[in-house]
Protein backbone atom coordinates (compact mmCIF):
# COMPACT_ATOMS: atom_id res chain seq x y z
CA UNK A 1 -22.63 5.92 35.49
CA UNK A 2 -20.74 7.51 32.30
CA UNK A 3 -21.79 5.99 28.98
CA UNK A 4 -19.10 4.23 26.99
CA UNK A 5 -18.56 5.59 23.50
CA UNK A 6 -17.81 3.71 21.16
CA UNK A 7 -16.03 4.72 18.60
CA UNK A 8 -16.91 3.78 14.24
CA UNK A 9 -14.14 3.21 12.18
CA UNK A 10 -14.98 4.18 8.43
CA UNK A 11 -12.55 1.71 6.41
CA UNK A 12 -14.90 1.31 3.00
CA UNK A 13 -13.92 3.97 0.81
CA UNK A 14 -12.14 6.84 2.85
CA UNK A 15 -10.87 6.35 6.14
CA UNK A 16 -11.90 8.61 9.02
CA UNK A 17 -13.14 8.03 12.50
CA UNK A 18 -16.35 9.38 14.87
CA UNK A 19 -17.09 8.70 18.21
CA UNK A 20 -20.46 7.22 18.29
CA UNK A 21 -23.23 7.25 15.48
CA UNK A 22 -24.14 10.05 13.55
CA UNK A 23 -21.07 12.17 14.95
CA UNK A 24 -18.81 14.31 13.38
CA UNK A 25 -16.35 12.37 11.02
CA UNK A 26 -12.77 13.48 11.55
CA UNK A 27 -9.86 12.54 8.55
CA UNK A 28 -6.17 12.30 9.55
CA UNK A 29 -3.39 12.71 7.40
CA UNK A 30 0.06 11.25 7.37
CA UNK A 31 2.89 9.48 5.47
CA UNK A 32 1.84 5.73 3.95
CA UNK A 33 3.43 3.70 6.11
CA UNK A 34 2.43 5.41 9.63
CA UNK A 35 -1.04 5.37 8.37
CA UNK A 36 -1.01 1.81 7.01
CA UNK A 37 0.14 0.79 9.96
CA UNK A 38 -2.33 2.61 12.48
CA UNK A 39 -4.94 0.99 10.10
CA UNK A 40 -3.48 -2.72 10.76
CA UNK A 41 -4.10 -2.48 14.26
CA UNK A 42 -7.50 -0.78 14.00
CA UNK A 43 -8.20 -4.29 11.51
CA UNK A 44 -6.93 -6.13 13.83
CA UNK A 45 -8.26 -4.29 17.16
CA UNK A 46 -9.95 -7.81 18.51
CA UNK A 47 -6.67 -9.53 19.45
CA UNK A 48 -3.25 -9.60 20.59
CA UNK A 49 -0.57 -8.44 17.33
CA UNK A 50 2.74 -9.91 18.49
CA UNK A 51 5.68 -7.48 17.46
CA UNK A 52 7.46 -10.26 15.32
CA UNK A 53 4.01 -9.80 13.11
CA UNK A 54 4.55 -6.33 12.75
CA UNK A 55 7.90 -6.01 12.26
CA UNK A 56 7.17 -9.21 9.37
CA UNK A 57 4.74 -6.75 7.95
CA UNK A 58 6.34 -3.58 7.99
CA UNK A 59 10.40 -3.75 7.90
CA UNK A 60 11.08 -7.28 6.55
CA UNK A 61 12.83 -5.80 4.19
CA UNK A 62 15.11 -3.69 6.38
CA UNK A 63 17.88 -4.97 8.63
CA UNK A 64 18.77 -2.05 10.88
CA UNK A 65 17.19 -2.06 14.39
CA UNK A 66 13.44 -2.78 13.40
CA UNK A 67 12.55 -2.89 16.66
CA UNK A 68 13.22 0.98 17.47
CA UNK A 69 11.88 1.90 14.03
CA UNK A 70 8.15 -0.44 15.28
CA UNK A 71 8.60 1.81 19.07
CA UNK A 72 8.73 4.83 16.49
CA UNK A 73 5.52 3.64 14.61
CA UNK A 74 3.34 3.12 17.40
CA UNK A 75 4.21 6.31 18.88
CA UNK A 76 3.73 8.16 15.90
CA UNK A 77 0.17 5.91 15.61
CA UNK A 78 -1.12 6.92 18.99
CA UNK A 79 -0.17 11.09 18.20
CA UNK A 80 -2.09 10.12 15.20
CA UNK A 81 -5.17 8.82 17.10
CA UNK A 82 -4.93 11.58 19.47
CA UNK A 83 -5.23 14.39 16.54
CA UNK A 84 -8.52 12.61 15.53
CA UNK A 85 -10.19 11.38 19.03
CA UNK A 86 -8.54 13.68 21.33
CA UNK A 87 -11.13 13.34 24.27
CA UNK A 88 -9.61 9.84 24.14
CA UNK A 89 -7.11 8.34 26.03
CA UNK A 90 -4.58 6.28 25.45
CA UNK A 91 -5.86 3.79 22.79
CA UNK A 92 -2.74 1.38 21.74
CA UNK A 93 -1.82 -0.42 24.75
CA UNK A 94 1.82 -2.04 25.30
CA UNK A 95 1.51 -5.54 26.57
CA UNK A 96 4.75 -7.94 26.67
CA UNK A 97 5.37 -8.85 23.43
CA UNK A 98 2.50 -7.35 21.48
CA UNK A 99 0.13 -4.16 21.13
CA UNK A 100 -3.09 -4.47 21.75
CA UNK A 101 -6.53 -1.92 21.49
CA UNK A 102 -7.37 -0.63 24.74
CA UNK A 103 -10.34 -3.03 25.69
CA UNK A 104 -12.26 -0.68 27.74
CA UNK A 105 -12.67 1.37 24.55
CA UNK A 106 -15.27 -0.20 22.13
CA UNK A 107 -14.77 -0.13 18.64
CA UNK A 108 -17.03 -0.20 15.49
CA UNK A 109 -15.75 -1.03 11.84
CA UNK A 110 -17.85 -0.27 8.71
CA UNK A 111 -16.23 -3.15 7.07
CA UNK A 112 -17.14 -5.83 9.91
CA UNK A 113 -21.13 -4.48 9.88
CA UNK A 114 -20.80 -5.02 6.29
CA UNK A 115 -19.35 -8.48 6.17
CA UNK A 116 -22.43 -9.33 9.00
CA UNK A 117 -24.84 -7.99 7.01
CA UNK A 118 -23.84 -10.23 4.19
CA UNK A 119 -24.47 -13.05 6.60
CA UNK A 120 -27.12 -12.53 8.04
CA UNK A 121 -29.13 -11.70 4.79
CA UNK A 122 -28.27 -15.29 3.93
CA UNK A 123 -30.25 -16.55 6.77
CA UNK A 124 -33.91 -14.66 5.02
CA UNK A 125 -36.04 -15.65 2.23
CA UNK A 126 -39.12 -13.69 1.04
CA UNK A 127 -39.49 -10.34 1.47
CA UNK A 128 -37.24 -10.09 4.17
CA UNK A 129 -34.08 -11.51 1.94
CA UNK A 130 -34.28 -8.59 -0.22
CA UNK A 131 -34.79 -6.10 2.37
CA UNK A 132 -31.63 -7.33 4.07
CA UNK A 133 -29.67 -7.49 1.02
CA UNK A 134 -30.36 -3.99 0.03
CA UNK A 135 -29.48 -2.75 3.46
CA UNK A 136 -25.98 -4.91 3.47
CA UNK A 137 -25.68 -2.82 -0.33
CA UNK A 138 -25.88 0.17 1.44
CA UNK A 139 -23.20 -0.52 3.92
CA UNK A 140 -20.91 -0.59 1.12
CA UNK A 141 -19.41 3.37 0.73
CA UNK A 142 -16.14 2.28 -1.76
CA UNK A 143 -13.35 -0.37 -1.63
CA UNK A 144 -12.01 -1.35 1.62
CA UNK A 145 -8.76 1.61 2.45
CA UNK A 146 -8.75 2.34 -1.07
CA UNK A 147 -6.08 4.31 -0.76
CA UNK A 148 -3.85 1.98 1.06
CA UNK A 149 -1.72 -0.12 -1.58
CA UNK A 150 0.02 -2.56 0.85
CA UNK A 151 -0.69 -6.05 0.57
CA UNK A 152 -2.46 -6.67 3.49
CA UNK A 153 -4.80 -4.22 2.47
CA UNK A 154 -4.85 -5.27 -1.06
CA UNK A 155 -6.30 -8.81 -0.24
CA UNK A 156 -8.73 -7.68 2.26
CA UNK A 157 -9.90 -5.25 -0.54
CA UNK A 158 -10.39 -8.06 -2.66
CA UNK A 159 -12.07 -9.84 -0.17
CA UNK A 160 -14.97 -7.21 0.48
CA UNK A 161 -15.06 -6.35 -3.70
CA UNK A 162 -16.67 -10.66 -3.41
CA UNK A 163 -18.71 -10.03 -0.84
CA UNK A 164 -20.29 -6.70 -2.73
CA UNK A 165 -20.48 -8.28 -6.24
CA UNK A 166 -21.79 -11.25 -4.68
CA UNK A 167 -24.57 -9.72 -3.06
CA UNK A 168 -25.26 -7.23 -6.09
CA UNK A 169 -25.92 -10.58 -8.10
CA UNK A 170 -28.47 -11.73 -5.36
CA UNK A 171 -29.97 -8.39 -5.48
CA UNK A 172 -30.74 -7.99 -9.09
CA UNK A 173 -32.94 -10.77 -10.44
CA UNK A 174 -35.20 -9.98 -7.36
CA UNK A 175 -35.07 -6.29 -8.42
CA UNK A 176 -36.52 -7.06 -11.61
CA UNK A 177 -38.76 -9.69 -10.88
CA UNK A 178 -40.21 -6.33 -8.91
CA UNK A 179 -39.31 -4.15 -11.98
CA UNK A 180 -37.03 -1.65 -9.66
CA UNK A 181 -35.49 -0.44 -12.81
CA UNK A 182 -33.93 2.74 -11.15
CA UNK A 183 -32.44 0.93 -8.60
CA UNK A 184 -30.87 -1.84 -10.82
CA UNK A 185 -29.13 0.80 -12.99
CA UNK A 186 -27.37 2.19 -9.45
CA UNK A 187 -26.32 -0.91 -8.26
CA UNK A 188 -25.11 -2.20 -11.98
CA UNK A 189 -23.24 1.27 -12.23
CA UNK A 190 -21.57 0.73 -8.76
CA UNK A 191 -20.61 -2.94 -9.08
CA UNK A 192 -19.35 -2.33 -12.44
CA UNK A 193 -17.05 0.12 -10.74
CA UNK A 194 -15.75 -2.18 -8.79
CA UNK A 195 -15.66 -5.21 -11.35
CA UNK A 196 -16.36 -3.47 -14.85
CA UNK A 197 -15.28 -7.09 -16.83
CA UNK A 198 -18.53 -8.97 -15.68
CA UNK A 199 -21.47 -9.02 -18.35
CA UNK A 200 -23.37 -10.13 -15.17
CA UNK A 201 -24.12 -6.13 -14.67
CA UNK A 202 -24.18 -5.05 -17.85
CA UNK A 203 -26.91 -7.47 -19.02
CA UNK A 204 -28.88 -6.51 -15.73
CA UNK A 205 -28.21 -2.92 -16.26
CA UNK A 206 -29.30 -2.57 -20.36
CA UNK A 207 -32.57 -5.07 -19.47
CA UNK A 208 -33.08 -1.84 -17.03
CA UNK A 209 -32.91 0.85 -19.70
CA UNK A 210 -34.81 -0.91 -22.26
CA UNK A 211 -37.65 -1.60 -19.89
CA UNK A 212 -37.54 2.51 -19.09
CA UNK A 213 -37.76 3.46 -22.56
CA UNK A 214 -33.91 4.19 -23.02
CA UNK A 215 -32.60 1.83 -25.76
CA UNK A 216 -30.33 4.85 -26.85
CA UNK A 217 -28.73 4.92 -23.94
CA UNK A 218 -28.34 0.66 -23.08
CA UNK A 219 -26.72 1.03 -26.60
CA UNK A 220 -23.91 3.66 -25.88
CA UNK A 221 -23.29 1.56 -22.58
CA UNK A 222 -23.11 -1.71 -24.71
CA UNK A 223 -20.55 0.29 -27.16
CA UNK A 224 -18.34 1.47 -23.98
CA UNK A 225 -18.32 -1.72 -22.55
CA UNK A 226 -17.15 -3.54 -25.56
CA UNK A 227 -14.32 -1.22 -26.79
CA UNK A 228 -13.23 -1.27 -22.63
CA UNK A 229 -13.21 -4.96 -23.05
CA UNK A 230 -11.23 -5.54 -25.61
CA UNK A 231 -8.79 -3.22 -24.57
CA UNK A 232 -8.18 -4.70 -21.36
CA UNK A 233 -8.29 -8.26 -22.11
CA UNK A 234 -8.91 -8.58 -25.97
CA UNK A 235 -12.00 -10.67 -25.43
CA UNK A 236 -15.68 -9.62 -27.27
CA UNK A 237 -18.75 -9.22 -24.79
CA UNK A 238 -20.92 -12.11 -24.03
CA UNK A 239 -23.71 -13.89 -26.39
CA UNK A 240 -26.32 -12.54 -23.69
CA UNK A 241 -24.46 -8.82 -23.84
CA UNK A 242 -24.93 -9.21 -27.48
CA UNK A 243 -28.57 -10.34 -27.45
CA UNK A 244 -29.57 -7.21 -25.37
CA UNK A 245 -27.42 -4.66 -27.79
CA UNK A 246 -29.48 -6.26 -30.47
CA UNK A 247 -32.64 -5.65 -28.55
CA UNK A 248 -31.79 -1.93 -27.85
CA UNK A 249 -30.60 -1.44 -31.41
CA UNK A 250 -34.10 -3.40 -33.11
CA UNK A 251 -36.23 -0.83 -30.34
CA UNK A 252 -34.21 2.03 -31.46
CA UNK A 253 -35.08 1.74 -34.80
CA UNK A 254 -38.68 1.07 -34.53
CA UNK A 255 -38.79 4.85 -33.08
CA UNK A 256 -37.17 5.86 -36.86
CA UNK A 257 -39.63 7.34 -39.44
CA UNK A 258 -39.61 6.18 -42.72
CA UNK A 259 -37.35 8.21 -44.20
CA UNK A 260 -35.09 7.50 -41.50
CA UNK A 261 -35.22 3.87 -42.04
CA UNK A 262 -34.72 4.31 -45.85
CA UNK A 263 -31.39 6.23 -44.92
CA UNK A 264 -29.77 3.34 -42.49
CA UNK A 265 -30.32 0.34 -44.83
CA UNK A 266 -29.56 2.39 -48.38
CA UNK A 267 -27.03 4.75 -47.86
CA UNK A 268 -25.63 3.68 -44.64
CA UNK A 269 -21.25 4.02 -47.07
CA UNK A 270 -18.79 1.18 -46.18
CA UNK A 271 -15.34 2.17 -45.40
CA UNK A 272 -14.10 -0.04 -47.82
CA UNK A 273 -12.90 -2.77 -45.65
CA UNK A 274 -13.98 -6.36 -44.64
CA UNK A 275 -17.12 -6.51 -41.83
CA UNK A 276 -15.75 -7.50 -38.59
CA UNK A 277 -18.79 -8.97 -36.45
CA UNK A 278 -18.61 -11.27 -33.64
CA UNK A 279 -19.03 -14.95 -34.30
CA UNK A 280 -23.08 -15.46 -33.49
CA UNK A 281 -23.34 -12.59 -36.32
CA UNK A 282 -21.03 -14.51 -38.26
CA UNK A 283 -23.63 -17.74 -37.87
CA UNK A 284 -26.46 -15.88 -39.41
CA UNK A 285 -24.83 -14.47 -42.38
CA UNK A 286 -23.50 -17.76 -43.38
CA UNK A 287 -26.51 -19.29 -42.51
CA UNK A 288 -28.19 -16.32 -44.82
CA UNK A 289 -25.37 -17.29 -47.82
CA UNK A 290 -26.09 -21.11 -47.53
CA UNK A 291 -29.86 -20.44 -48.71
CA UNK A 292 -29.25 -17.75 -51.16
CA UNK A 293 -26.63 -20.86 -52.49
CA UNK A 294 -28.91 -23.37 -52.29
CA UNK A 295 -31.24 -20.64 -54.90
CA UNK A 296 -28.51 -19.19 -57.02
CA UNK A 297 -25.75 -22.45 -57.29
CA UNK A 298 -23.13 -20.30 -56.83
CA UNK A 299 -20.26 -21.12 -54.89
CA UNK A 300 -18.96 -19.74 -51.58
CA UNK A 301 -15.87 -20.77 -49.60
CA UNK A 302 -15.52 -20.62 -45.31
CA UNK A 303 -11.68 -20.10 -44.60
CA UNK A 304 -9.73 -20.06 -40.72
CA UNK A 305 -6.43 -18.13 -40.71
CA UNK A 306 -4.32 -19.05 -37.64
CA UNK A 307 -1.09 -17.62 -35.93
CA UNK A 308 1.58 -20.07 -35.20
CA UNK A 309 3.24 -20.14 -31.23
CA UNK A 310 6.32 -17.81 -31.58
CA UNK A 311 4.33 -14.64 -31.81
CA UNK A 312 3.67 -11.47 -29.51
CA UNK A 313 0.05 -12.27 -28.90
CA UNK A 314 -1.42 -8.91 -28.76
CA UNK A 315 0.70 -7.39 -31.68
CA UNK A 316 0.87 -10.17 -34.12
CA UNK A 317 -3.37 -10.57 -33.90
CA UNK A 318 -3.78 -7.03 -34.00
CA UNK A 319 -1.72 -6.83 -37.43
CA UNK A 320 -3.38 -10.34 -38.66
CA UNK A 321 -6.43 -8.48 -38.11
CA UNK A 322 -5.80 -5.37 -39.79
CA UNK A 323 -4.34 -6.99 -43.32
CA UNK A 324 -7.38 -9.40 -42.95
CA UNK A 325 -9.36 -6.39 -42.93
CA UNK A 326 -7.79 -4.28 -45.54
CA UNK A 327 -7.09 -7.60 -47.94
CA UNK A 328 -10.22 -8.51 -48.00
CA UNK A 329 -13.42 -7.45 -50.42
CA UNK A 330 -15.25 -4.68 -49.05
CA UNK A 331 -18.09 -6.40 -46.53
CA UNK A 332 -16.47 -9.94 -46.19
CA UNK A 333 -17.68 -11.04 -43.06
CA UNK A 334 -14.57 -11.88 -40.10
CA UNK A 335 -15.10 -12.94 -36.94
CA UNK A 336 -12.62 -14.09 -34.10
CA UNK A 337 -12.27 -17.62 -33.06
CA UNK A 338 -10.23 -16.41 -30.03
CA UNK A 339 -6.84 -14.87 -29.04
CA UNK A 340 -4.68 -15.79 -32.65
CA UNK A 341 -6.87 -17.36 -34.46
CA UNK A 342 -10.12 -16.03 -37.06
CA UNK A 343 -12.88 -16.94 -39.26
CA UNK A 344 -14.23 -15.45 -42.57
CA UNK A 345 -16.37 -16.16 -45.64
CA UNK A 346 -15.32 -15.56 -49.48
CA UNK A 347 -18.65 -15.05 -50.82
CA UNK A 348 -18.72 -16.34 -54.52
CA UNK A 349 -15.24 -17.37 -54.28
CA UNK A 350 -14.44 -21.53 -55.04
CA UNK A 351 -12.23 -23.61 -52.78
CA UNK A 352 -8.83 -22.66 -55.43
CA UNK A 353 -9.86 -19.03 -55.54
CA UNK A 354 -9.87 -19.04 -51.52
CA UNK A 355 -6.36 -20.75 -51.43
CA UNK A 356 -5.08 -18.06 -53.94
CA UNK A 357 -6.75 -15.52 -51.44
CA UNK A 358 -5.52 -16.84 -48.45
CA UNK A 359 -1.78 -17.10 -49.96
CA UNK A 360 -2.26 -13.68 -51.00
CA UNK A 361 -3.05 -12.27 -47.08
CA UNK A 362 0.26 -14.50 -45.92
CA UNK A 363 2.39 -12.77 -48.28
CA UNK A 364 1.12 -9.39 -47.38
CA UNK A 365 1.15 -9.91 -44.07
CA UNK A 366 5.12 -10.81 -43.97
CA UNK A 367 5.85 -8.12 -46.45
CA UNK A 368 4.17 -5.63 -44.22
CA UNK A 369 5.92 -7.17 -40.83
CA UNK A 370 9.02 -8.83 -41.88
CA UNK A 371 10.27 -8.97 -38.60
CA UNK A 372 7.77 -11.09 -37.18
CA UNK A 373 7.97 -14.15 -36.29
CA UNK A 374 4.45 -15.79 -37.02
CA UNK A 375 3.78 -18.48 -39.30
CA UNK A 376 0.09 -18.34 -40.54
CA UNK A 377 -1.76 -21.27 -41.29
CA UNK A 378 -4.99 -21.57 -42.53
CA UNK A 379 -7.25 -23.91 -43.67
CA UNK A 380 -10.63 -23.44 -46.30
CA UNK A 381 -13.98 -25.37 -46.43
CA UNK A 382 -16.75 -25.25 -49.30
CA UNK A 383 -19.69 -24.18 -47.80
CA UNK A 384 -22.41 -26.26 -49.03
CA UNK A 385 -25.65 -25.04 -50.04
CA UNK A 386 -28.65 -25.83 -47.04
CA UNK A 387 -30.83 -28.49 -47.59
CA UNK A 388 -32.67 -28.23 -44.51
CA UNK A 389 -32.96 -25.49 -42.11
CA UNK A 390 -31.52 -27.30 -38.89
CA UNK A 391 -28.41 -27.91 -41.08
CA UNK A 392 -27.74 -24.80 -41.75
CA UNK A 393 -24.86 -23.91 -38.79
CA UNK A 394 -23.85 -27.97 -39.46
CA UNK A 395 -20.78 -26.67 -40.69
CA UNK A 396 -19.86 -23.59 -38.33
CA UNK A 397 -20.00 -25.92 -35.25
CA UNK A 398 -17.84 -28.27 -36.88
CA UNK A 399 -15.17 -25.65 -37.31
CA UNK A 400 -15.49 -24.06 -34.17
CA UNK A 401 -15.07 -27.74 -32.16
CA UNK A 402 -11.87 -28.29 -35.11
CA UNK A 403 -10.10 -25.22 -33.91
């Protein structure tokens, strides 16, 4: 008796086709929607697809005779399959009402033994949960038809990109509990691929680098990942993603000689415009300027500069940002409260020299951009010299819950 073959369907990352494992992988090439649509049935090879489905999926925009432009399609879909398999026969079967794969051909999908593998690695614990994990990781060759932008595709693609991410977050505390460093940097580098917003993978993948002896390199990935991030959504990395780049930063420079150290805290030159820093940085050097007050009795003055509602988000906070920066005393410390709204200290300055300051950035800001429409408030709060040392960020939390 003849052995069935049964033919594996490659659907994560490229598509292509090969009859049985470990044979030769064959490609096919054709026009978007005749290969889209050969794909939806291969998806959907386990049941009955009515031809109201498929003409819904494919020409419910189009009013003229769908149902000779779907006869087209399928015959165009089984040429298709024959160019690729052609020891085959005929593989898309015509059944009243529907198409159906031939069921006397089996059929394999990369992106089914994937989704089981997630399962089934569920069901372990020990040893063997790893080992399953890291074999349903390697299942996972690219996004799900990555080249097919239809929106059937789209939301299966999204579908698979949680399964892999979720199963990359299983993986990795268990990887470093083992101290797999090599292998944690290839899965953080893949998953960020897919999702390159979640500090998730870079924490994982700078903890990695540190632990190998690379703080160099964990910081260049920290500085990538924080200019991408603000790009795309205008948002600052993490307190955790911070903690790390101060790790590999502190490790970097205890490789410096002394010469070298002289040269970054001495004659490190300013470029003449206010320190931007993220808001835990912002903590500590306020928390620094409340002792040195509580020593010297001078005065120092904490100030938040808002935008009103009727402003272009993006562009208005960009420009607050850059006459904060310019109108400002060369190493003023600014941090962002979030999307319109920011937080600096006027070191030395009283509470009516901070109101003159403040009035000072409003005016230039409107004489700069005239034709926007923000209205900048801002509010300014003596910061009191620190009595104790767990009253020191007394005031910043205050501010932060005010705003």
């Amino acid at each position: 008796m003849e052995e069935t073959k049964t033919i594996h369907f490659e659907l994560l990352g490229s598509f292509s086709c090969r009859e049985a494992r470990g044979g030769e992988r064959k490609n096919t090439t054709a026009g978007r929607k005749a290969l889209s649509f050969l794909q939806y049935l291969i998806v959907n090879h386990a049941r009955n697809v009515a031809t109201e489905e498929l003409i819904g999926q494919f020409w419910a925009d189009q009013s003229s005779d769908p149902a000779n432009a779907l006869k087209n399609m399928v015959y165009k879909s089984r040429n298709l399959l024959k160019n690729m398999l052609p020891e085959e026969e005929e593989l898309i079967v015509t059944l009243p009402g529907c198409y159906v794969w031939n069921p006397e051909v089996p059929v394999e999908l990369d992106s089914e033994l994937f989704e089981q593998a997630c399962l089934d690695a569920r069901k372990h614990s020990g040893r063997e949960y790893l080992e399953y994990l890291m074999k349903a990781l390697a299942l996972y060759k690219g996004d799900f038809l990555s080249g097919n932008d239809s929106d059937w595709a789209v939301s299966l693609r999204r579908y698979y990109q949680t399964l892999y991410l979720d199963i990359c977050k299983m993986t990795l505390p268990l990887l470093h509990e083992q101290e797999r460093w090599a292998e944690m940097i290839s899965i953080c580098e893949q998953a960020a691929a897919v999702d390159f917003g979640t500090d998730t993978f870079i924490v994982y993948q700078m903890q990695a680098l540190i632990a190998m002896g690379q703080p160099e390199r964990a910081s260049r990935i920290y500085q990538s990942f924080r200019e991408l991030l603000w790009q795309e959504f205008e948002i600052e990395p993490s307190e955790q993603v911070e903690q790390m780049h101060m790790l590999a930063e502190s490790m970097c420079q205890s490789n410096m000689s002394n010469q070298d150290i002289l040269k970054l805290v001495a004659e490190k030159e300013l470029d003449g415009r206010a320190f931007f820093c993220t808001f835990s940085v912002f903590q500590s050097m306020v928390a620094l300027e409340r002792r040195h007050m509580a020593r010297s009795g001078l005065k120092s003055t904490i100030a938040t500069v808002s935008l009103g509602n009727k402003v272009t988000p993006t562009t208005d906070a960009r420009r607050l940002e850059r006459v904060l920066l310019e109108g400002l005393r060369t190493g003023d410390p600014v941090a962002r409260l979030d999307a319109g709204s920011y937080i600096l200290m006027l070191t030395g300055a009283g509470e009516e020299n901070a109101l003159m300051v403040m009035e000072r950035i409003d005016r230039t800001f409107h004489k700069i951009y005239s034709h926007s429409k923000a209205c900048i408030s801002f509010r300014v709060l003596p910061l009191e010299p620190a009595a104790h040392p767990a009253e020191e960020t007394e005031n910043l939390q205050k501010i932060n819950v005010n705003n």
